[in-house]
PDB file of N, CA and C in Angstrom:
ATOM      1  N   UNK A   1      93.422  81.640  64.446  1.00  0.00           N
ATOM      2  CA  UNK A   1      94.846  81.458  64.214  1.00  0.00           C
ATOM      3  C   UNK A   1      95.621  81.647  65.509  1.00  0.00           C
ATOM      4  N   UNK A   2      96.528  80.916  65.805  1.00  0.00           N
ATOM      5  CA  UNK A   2      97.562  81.195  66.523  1.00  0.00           C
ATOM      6  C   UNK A   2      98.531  82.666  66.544  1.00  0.00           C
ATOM      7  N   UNK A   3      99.095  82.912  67.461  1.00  0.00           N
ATOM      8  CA  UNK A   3      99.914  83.897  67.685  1.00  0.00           C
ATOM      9  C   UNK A   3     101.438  84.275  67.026  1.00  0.00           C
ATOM     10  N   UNK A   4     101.653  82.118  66.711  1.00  0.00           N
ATOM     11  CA  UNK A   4     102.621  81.633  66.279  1.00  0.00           C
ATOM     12  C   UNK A   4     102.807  82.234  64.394  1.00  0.00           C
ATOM     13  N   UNK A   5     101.417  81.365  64.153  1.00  0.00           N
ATOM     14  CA  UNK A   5     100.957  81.603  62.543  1.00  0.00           C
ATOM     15  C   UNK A   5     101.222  83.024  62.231  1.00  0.00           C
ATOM     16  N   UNK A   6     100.099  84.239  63.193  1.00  0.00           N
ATOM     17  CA  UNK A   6     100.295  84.958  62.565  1.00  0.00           C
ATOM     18  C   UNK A   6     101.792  85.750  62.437  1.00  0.00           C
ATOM     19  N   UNK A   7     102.087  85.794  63.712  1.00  0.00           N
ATOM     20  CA  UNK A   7     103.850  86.320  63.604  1.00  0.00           C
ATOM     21  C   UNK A   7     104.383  86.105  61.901  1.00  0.00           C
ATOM     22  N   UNK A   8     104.392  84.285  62.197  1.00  0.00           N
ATOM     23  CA  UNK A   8     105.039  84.253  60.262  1.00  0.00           C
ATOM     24  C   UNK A   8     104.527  84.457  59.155  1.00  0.00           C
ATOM     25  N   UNK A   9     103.237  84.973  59.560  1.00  0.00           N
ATOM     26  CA  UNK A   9     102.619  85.357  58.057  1.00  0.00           C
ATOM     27  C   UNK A   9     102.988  86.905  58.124  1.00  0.00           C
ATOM     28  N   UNK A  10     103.401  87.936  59.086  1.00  0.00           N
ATOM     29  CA  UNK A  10     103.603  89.278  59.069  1.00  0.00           C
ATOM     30  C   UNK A  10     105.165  89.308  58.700  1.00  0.00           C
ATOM     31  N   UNK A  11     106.031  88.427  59.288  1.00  0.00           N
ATOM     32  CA  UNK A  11     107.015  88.197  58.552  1.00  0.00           C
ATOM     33  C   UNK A  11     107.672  87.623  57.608  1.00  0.00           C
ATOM     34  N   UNK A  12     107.033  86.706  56.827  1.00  0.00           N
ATOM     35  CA  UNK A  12     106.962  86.705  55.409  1.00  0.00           C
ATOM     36  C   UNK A  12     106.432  87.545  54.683  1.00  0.00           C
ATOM     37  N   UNK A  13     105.407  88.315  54.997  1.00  0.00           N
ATOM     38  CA  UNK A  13     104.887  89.449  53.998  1.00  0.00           C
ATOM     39  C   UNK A  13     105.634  90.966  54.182  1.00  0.00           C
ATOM     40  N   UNK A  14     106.776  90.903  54.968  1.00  0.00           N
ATOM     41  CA  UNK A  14     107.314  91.925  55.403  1.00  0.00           C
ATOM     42  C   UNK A  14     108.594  91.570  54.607  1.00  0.00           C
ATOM     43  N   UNK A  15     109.203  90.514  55.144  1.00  0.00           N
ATOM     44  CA  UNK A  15     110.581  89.795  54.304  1.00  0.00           C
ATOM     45  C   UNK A  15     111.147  89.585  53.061  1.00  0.00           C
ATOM     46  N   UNK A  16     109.318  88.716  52.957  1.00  0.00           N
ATOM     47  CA  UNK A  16     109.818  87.881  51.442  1.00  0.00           C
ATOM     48  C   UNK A  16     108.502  88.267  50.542  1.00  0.00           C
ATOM     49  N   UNK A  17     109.732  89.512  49.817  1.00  0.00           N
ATOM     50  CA  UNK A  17     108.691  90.510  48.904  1.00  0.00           C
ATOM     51  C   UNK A  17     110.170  90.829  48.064  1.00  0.00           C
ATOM     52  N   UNK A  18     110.129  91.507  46.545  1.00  0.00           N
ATOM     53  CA  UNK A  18     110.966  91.767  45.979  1.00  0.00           C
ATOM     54  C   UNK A  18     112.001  93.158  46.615  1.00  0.00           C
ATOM     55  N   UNK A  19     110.568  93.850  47.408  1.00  0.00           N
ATOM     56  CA  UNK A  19     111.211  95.016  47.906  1.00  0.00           C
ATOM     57  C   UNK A  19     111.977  94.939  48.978  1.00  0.00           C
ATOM     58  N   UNK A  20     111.770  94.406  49.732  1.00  0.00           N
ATOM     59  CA  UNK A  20     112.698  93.907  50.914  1.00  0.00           C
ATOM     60  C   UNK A  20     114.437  93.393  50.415  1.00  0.00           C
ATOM     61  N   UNK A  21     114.092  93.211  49.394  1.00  0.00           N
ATOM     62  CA  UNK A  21     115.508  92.118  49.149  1.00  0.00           C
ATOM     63  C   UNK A  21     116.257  92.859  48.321  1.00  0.00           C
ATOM     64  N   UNK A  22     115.721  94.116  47.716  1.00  0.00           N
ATOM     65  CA  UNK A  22     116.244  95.256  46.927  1.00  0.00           C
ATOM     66  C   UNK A  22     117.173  96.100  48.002  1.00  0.00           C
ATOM     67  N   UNK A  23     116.373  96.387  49.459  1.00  0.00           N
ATOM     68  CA  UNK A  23     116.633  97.679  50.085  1.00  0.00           C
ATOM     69  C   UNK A  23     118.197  96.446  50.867  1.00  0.00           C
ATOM     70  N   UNK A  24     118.119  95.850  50.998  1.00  0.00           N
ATOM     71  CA  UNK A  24     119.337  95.066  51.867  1.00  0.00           C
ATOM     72  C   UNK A  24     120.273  95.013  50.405  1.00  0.00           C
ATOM     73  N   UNK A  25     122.054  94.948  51.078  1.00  0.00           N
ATOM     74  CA  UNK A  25     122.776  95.085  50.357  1.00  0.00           C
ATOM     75  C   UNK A  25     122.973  93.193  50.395  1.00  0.00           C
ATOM     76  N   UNK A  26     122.359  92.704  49.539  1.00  0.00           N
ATOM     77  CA  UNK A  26     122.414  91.156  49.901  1.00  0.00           C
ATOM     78  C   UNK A  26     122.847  90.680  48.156  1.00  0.00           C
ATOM     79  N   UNK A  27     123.194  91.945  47.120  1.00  0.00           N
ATOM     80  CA  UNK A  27     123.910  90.708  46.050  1.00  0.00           C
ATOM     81  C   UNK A  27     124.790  91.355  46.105  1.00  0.00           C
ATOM     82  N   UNK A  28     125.732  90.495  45.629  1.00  0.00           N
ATOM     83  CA  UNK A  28     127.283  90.681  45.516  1.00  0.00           C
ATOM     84  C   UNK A  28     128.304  90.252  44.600  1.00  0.00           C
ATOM     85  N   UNK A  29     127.401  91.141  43.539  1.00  0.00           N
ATOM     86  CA  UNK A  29     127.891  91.094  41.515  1.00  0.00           C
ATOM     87  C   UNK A  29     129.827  90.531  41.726  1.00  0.00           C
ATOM     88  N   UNK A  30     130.235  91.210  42.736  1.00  0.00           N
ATOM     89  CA  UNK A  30     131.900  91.301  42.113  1.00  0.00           C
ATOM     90  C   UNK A  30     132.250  90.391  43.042  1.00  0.00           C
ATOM     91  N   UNK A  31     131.550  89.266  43.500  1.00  0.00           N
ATOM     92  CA  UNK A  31     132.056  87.937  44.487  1.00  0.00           C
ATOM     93  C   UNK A  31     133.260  86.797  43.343  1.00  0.00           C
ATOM     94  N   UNK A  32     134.019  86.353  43.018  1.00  0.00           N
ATOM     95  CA  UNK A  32     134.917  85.851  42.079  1.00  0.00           C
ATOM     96  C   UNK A  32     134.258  84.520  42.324  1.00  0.00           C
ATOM     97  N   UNK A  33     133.413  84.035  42.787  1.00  0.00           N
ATOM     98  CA  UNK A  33     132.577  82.890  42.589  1.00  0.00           C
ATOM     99  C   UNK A  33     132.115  83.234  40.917  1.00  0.00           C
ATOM    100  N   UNK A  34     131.430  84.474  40.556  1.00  0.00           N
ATOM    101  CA  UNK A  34     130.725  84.867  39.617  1.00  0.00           C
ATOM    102  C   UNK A  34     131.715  84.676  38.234  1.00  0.00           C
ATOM    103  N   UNK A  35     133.183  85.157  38.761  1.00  0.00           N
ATOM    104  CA  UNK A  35     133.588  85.077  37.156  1.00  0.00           C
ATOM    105  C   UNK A  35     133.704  84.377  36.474  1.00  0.00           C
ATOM    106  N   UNK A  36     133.376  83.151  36.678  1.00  0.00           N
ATOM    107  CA  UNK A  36     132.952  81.956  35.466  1.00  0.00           C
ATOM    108  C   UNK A  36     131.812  82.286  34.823  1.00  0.00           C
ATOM    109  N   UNK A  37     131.308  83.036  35.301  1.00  0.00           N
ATOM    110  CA  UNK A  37     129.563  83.355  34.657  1.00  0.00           C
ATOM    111  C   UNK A  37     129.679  84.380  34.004  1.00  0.00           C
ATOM    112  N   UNK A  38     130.274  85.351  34.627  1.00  0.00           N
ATOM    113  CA  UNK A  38     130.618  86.667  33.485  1.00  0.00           C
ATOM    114  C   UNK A  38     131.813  86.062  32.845  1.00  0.00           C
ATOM    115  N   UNK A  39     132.198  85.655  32.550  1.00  0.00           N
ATOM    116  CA  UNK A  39     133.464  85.219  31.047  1.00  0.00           C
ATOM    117  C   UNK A  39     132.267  84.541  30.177  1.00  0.00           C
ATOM    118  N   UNK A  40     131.406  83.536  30.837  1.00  0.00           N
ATOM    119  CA  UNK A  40     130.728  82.934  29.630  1.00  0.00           C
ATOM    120  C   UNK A  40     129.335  84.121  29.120  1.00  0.00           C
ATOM    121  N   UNK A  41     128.779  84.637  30.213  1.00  0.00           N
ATOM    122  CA  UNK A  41     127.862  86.245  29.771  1.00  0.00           C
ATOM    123  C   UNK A  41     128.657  86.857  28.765  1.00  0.00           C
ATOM    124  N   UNK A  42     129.961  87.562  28.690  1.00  0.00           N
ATOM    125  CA  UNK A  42     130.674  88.420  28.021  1.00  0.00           C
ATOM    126  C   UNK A  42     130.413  87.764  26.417  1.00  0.00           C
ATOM    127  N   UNK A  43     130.651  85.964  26.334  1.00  0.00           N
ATOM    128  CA  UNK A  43     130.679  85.745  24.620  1.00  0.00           C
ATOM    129  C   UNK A  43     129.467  86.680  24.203  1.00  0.00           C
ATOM    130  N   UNK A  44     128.372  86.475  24.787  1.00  0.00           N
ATOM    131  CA  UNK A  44     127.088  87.132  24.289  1.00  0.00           C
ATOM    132  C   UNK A  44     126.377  88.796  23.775  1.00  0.00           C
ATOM    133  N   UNK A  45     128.155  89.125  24.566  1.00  0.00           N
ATOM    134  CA  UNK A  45     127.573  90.981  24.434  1.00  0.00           C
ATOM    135  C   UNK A  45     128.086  91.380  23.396  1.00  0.00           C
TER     136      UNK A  45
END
């Protein structure tokens, strides 16, 4: 393997994992893009 390959295989297995994407503050529930989605979520609760 290349030097290239492996780099992106250590950083995809470092990156793109569920845990990685938990510890970063990367969702953003109260963005007002969303409130069309929570008004139609809410009929359901």
């Amino acid at each position: 393997m290349t030097a290239v390959v492996k780099k992106e295989k250590k950083q995809a297995g470092t990156k793109c994992n569920p845990e990685a994407s938990l510890q970063k503050d990367i969702w953003d529930f109260a963005h007002p893009v969303l409130n069309d989605l929570k008004s139609y979520l809410a009929m359901f609760d």
